[in-house]
PDB file of N, CA and C in Angstrom:
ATOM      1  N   UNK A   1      -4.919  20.316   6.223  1.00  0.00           N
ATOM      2  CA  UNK A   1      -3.573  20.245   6.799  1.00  0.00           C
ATOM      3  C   UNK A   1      -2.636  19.618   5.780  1.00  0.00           C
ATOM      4  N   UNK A   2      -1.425  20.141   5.685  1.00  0.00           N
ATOM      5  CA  UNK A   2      -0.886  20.012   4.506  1.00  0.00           C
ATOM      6  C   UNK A   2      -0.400  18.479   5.179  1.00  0.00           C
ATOM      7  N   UNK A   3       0.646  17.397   4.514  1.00  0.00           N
ATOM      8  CA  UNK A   3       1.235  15.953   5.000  1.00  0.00           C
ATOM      9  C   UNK A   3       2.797  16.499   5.007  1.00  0.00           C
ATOM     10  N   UNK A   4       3.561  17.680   4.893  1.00  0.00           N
ATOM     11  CA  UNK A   4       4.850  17.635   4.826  1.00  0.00           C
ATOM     12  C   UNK A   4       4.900  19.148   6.165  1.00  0.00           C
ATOM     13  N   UNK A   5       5.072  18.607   7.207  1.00  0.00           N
ATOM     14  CA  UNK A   5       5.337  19.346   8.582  1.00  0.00           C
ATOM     15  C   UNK A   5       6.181  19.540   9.538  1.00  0.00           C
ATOM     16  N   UNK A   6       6.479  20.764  10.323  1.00  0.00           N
ATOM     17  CA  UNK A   6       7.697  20.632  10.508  1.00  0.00           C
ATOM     18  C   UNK A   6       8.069  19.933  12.109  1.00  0.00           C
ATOM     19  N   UNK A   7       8.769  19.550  12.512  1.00  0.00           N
ATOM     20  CA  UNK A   7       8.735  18.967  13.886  1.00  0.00           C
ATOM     21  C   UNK A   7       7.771  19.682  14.873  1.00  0.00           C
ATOM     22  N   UNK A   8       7.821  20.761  14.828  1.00  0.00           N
ATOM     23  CA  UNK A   8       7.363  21.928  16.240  1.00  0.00           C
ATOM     24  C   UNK A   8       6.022  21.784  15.523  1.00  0.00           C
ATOM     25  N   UNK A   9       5.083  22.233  14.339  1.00  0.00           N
ATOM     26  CA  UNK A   9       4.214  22.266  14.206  1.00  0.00           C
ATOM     27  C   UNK A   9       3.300  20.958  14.748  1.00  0.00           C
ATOM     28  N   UNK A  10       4.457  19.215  14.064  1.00  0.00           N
ATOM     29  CA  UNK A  10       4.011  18.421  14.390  1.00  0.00           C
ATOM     30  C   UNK A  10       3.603  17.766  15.975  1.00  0.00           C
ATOM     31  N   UNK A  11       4.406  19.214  17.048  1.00  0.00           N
ATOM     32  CA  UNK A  11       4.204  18.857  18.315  1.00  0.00           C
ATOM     33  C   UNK A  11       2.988  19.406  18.192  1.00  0.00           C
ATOM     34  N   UNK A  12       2.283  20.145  17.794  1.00  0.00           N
ATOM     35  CA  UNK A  12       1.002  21.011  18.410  1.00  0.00           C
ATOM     36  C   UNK A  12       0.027  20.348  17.728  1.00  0.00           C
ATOM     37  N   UNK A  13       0.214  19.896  16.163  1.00  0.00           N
ATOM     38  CA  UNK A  13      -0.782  19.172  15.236  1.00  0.00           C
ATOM     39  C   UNK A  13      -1.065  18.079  15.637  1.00  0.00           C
ATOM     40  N   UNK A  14      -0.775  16.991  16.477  1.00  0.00           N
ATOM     41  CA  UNK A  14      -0.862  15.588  16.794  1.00  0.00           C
ATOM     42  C   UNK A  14      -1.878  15.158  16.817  1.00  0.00           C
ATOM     43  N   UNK A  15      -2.830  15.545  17.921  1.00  0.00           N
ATOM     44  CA  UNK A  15      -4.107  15.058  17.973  1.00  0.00           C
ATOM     45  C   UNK A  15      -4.695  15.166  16.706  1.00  0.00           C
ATOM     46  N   UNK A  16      -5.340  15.919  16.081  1.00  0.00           N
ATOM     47  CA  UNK A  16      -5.565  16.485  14.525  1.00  0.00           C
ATOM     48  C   UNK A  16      -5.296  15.499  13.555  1.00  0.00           C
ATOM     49  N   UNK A  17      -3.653  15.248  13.478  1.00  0.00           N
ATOM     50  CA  UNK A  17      -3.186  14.406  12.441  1.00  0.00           C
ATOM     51  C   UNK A  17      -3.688  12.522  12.718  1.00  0.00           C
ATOM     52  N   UNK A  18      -3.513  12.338  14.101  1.00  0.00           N
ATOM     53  CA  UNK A  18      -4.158  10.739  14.935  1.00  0.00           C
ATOM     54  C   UNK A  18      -5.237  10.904  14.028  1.00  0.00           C
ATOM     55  N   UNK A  19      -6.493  11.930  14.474  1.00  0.00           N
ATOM     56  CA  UNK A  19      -7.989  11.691  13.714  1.00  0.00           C
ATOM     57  C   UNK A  19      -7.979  11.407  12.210  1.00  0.00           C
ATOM     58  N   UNK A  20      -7.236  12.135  11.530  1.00  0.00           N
ATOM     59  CA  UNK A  20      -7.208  12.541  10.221  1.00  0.00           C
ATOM     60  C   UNK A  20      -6.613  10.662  10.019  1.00  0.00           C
ATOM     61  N   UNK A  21      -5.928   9.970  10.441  1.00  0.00           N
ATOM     62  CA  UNK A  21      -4.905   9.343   9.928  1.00  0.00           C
ATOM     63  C   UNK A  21      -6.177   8.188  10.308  1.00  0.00           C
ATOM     64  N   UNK A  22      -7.052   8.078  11.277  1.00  0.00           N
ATOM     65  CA  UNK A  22      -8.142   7.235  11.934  1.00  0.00           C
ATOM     66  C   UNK A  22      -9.239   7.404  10.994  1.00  0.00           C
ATOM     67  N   UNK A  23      -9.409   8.536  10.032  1.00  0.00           N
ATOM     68  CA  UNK A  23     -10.637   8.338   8.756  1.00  0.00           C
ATOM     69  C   UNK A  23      -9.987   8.040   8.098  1.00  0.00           C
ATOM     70  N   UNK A  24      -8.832   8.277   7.400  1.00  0.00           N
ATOM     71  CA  UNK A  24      -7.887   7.670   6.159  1.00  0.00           C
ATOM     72  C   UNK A  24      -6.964   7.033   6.160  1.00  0.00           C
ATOM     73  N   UNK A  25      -6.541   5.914   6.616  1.00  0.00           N
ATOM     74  CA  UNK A  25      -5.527   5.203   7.120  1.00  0.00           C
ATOM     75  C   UNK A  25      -4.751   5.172   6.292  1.00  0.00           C
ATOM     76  N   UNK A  26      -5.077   5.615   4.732  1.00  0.00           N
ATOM     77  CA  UNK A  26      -3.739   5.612   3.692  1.00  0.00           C
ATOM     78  C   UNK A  26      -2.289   7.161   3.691  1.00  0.00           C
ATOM     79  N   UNK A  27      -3.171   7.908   5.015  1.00  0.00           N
ATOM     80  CA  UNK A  27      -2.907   9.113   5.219  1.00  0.00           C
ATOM     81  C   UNK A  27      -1.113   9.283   5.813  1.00  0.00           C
ATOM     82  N   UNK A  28      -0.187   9.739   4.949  1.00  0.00           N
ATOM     83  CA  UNK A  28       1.012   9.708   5.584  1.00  0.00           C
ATOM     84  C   UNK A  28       1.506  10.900   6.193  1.00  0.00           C
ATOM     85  N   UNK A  29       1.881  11.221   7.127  1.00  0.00           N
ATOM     86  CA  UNK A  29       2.389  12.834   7.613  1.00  0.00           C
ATOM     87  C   UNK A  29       4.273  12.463   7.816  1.00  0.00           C
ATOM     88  N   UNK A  30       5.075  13.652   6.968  1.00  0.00           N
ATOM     89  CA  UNK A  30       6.135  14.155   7.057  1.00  0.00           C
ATOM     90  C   UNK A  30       6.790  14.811   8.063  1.00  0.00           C
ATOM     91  N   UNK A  31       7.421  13.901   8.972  1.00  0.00           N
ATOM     92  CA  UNK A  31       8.103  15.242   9.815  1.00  0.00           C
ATOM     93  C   UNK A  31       9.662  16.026   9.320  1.00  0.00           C
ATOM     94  N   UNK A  32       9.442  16.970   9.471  1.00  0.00           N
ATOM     95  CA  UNK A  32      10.799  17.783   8.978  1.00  0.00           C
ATOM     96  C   UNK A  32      11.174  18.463   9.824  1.00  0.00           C
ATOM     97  N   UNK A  33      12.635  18.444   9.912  1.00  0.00           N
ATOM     98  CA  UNK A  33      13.942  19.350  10.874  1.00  0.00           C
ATOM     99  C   UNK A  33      14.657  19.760   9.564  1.00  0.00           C
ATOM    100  N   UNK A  34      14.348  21.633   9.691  1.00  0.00           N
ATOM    101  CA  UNK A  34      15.612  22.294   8.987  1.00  0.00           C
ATOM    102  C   UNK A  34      15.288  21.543   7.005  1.00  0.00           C
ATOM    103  N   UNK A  35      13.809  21.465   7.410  1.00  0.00           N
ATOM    104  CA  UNK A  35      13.315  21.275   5.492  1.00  0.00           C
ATOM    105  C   UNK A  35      13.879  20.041   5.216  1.00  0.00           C
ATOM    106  N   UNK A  36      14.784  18.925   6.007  1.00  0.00           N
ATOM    107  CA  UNK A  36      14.905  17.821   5.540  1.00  0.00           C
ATOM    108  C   UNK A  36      13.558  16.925   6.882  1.00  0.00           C
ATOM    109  N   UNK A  37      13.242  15.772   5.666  1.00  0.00           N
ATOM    110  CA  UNK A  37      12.212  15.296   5.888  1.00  0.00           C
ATOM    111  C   UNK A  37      13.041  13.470   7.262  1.00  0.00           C
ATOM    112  N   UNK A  38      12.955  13.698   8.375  1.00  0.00           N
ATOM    113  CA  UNK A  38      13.392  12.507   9.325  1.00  0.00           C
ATOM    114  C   UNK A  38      12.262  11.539   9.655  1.00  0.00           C
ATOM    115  N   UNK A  39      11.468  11.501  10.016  1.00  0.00           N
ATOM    116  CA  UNK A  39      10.134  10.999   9.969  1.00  0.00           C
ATOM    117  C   UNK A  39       8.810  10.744   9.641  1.00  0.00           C
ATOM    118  N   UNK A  40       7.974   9.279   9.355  1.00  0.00           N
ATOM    119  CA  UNK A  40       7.175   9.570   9.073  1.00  0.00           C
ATOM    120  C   UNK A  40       5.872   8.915  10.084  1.00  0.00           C
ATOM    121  N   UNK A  41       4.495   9.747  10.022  1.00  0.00           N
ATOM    122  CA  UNK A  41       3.715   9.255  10.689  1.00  0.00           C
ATOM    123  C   UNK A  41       2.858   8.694   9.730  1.00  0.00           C
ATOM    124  N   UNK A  42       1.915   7.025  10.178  1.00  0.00           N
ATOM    125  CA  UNK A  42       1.238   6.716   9.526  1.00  0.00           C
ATOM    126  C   UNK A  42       0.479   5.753  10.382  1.00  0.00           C
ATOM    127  N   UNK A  43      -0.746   5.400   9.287  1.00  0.00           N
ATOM    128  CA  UNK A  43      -1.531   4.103  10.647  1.00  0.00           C
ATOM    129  C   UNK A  43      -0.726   3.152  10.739  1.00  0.00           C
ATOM    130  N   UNK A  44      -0.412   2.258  11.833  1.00  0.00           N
ATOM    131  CA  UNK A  44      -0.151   1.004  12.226  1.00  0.00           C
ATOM    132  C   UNK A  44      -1.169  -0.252  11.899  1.00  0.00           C
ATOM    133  N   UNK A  45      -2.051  -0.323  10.791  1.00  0.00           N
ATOM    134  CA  UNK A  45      -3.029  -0.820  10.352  1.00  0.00           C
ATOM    135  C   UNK A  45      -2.767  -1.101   9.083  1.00  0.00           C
ATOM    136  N   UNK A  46      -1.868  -1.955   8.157  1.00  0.00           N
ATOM    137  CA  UNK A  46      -1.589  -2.201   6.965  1.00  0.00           C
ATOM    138  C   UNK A  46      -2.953  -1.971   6.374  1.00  0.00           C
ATOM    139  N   UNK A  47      -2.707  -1.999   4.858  1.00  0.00           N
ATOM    140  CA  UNK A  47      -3.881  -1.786   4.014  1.00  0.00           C
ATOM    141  C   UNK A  47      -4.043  -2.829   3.364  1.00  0.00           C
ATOM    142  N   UNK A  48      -2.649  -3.712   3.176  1.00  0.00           N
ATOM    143  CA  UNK A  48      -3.146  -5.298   2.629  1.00  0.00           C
ATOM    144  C   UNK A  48      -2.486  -6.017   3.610  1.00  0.00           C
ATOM    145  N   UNK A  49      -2.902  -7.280   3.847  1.00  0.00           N
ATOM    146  CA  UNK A  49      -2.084  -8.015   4.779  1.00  0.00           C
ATOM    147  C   UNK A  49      -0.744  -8.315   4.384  1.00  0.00           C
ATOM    148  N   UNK A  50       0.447  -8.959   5.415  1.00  0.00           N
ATOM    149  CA  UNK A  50       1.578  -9.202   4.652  1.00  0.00           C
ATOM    150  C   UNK A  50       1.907 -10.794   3.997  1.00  0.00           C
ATOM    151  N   UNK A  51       2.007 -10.246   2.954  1.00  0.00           N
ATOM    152  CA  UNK A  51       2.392 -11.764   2.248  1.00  0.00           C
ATOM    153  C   UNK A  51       1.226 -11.704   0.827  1.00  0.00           C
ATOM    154  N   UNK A  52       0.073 -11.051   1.172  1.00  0.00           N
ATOM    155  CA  UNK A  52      -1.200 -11.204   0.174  1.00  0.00           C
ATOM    156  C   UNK A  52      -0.460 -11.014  -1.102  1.00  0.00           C
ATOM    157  N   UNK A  53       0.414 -10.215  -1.386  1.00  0.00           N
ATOM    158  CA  UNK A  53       0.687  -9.992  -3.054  1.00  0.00           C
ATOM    159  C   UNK A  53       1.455 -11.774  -3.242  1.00  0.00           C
ATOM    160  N   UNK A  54       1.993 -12.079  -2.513  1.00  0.00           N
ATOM    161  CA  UNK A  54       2.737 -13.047  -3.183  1.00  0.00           C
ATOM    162  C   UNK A  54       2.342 -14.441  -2.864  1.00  0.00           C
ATOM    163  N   UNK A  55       1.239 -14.591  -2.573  1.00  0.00           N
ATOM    164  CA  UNK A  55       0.035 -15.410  -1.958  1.00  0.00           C
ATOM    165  C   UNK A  55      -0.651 -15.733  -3.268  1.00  0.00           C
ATOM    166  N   UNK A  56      -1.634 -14.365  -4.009  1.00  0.00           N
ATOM    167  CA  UNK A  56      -1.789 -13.992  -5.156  1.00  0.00           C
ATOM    168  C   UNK A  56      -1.243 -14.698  -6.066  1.00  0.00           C
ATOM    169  N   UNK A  57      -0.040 -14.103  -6.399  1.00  0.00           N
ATOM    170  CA  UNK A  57       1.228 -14.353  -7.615  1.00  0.00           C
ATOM    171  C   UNK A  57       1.654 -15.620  -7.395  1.00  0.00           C
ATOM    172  N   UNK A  58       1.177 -16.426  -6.714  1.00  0.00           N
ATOM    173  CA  UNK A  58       2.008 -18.163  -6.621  1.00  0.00           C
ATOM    174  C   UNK A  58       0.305 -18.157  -7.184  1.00  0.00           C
ATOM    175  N   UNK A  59      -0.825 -18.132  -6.149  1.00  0.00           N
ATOM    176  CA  UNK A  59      -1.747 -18.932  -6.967  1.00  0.00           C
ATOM    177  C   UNK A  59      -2.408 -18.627  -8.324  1.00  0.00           C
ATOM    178  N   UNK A  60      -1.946 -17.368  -9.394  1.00  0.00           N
ATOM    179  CA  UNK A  60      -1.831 -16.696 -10.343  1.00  0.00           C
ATOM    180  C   UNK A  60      -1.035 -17.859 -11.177  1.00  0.00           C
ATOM    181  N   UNK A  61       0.027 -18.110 -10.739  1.00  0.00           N
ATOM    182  CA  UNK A  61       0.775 -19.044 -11.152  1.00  0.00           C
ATOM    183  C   UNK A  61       0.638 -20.735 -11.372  1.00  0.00           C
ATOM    184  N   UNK A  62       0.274 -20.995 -10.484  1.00  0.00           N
ATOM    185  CA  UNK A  62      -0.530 -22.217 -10.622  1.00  0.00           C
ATOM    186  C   UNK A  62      -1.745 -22.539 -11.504  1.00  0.00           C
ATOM    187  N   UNK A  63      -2.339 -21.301 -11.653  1.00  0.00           N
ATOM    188  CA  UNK A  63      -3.657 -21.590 -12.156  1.00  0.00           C
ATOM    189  C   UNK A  63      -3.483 -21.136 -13.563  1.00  0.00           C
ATOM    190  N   UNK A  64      -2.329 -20.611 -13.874  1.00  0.00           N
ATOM    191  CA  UNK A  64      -1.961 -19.968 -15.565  1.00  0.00           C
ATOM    192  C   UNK A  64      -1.228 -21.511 -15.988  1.00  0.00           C
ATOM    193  N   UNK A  65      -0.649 -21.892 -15.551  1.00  0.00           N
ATOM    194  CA  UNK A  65       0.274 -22.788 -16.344  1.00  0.00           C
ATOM    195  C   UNK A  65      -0.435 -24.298 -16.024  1.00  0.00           C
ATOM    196  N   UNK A  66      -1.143 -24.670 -14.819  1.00  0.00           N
ATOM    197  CA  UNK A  66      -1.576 -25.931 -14.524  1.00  0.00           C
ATOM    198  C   UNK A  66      -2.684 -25.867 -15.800  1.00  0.00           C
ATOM    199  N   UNK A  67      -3.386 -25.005 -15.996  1.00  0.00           N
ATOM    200  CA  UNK A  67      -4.587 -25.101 -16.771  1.00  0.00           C
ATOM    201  C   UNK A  67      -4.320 -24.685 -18.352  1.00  0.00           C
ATOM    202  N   UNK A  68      -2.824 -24.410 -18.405  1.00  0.00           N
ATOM    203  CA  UNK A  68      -2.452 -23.853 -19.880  1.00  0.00           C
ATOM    204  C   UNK A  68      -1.932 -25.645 -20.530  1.00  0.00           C
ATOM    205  N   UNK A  69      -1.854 -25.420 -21.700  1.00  0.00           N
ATOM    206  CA  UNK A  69      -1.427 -26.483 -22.475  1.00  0.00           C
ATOM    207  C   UNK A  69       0.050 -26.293 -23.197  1.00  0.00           C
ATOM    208  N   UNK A  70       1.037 -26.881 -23.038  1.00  0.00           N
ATOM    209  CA  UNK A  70       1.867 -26.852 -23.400  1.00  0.00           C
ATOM    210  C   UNK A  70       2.305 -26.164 -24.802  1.00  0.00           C
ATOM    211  N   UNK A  71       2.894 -25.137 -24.880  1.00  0.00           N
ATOM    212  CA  UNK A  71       2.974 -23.952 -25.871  1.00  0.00           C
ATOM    213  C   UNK A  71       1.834 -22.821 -26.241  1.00  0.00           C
ATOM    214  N   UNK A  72       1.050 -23.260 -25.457  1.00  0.00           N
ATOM    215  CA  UNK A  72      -0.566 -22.463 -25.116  1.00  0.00           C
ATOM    216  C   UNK A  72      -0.430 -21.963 -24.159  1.00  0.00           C
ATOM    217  N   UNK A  73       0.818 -21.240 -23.006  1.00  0.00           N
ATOM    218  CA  UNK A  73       0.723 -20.702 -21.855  1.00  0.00           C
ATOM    219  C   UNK A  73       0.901 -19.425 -22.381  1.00  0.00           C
ATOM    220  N   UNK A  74      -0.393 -18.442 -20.818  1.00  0.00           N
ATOM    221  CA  UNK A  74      -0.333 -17.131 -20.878  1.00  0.00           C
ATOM    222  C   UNK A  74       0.774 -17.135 -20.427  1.00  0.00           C
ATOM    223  N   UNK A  75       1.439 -15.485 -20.658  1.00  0.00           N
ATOM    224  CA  UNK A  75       2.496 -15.273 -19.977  1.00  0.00           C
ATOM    225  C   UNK A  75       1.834 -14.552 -18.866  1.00  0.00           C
ATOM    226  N   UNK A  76       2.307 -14.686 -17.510  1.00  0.00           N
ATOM    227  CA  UNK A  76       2.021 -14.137 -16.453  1.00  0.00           C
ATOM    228  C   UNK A  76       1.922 -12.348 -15.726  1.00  0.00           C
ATOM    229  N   UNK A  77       3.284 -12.066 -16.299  1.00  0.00           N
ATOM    230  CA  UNK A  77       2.684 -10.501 -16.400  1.00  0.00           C
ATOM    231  C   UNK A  77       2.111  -9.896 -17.450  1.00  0.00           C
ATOM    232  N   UNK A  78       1.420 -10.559 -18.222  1.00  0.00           N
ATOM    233  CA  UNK A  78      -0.253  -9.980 -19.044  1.00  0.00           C
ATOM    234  C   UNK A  78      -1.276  -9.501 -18.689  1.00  0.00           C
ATOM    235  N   UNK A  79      -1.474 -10.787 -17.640  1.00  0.00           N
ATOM    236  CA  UNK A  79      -2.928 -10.522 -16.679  1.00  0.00           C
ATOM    237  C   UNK A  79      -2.412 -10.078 -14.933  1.00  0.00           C
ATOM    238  N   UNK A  80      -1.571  -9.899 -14.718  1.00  0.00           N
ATOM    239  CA  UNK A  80      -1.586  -9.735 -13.153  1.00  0.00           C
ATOM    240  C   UNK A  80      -2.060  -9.139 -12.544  1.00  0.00           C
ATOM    241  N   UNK A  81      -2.485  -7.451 -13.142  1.00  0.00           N
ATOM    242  CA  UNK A  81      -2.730  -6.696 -12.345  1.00  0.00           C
ATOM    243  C   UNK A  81      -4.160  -7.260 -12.727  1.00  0.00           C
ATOM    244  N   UNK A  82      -4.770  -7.695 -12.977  1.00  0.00           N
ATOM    245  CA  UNK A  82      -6.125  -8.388 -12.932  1.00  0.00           C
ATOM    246  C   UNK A  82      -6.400  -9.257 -11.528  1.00  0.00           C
ATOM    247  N   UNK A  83      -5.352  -9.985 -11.367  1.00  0.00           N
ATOM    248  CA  UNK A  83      -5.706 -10.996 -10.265  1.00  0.00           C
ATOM    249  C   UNK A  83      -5.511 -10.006  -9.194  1.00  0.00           C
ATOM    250  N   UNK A  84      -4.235  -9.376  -9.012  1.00  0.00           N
ATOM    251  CA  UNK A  84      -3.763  -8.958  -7.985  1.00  0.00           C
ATOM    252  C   UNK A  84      -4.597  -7.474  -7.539  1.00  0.00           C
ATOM    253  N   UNK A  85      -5.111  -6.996  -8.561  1.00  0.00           N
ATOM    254  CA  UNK A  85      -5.954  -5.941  -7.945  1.00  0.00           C
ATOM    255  C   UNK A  85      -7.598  -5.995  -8.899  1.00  0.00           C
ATOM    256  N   UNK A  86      -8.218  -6.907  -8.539  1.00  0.00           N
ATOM    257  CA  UNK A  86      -9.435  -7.445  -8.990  1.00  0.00           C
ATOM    258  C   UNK A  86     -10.578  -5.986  -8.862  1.00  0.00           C
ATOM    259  N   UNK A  87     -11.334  -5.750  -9.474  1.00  0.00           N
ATOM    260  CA  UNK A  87     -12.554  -4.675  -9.352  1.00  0.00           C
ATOM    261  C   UNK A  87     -13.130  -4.979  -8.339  1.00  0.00           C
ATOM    262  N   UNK A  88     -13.862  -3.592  -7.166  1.00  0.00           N
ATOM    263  CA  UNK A  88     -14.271  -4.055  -6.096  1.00  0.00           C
ATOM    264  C   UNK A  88     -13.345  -4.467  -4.374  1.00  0.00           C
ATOM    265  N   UNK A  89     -12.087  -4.368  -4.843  1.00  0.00           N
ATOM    266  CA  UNK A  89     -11.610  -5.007  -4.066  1.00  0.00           C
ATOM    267  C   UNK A  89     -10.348  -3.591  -3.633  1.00  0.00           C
ATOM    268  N   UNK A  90      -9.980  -2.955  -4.509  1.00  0.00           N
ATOM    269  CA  UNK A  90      -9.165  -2.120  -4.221  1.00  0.00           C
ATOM    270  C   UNK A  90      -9.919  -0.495  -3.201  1.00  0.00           C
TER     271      UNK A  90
END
């Protein structure tokens, strides 16, 4: 099933798209009136909690500069996407 659909199809597709969206929760569906796109369907189940990136990036922060030595600091967007999206975890 394609993700860019048109209102009327999306009346008949529903059930279909619920399941589909219940194995892949990253799954987004398009509704369209007249080829412009008004809505979108998706899970109500975030994929990261809210606040986690910047939860991360403070204690990223703390732990780069508390443990760096004065003119010996990493700079912070070097390593981020390290902390913030660690192996295993994504």
């Amino acid at each position: 099933m394609k993700n860019v659909i048109s209102i009327s199809e999306a009346r008949k597709e529903l059930p279909r798209m619920i399941r589909e969206i219940q194995k892949k929760p990253g799954t987004v569906f398009k509704i369209t009136v007249r080829n412009e796109t008004i809505a979108e369907v998706r899970s109500a189940n975030r994929l990261v909690p809210a606040g986690e990136a910047v939860r991360k990036l403070a204690n990223l922060r703390k732990k780069l500069f508390s443990s760096a030595k004065e003119g010996d600091q990493e700079p912070v967007s070097k390593r981020v996407k390290d902390y913030l999206y660690p192996e295993g975890n994504s």
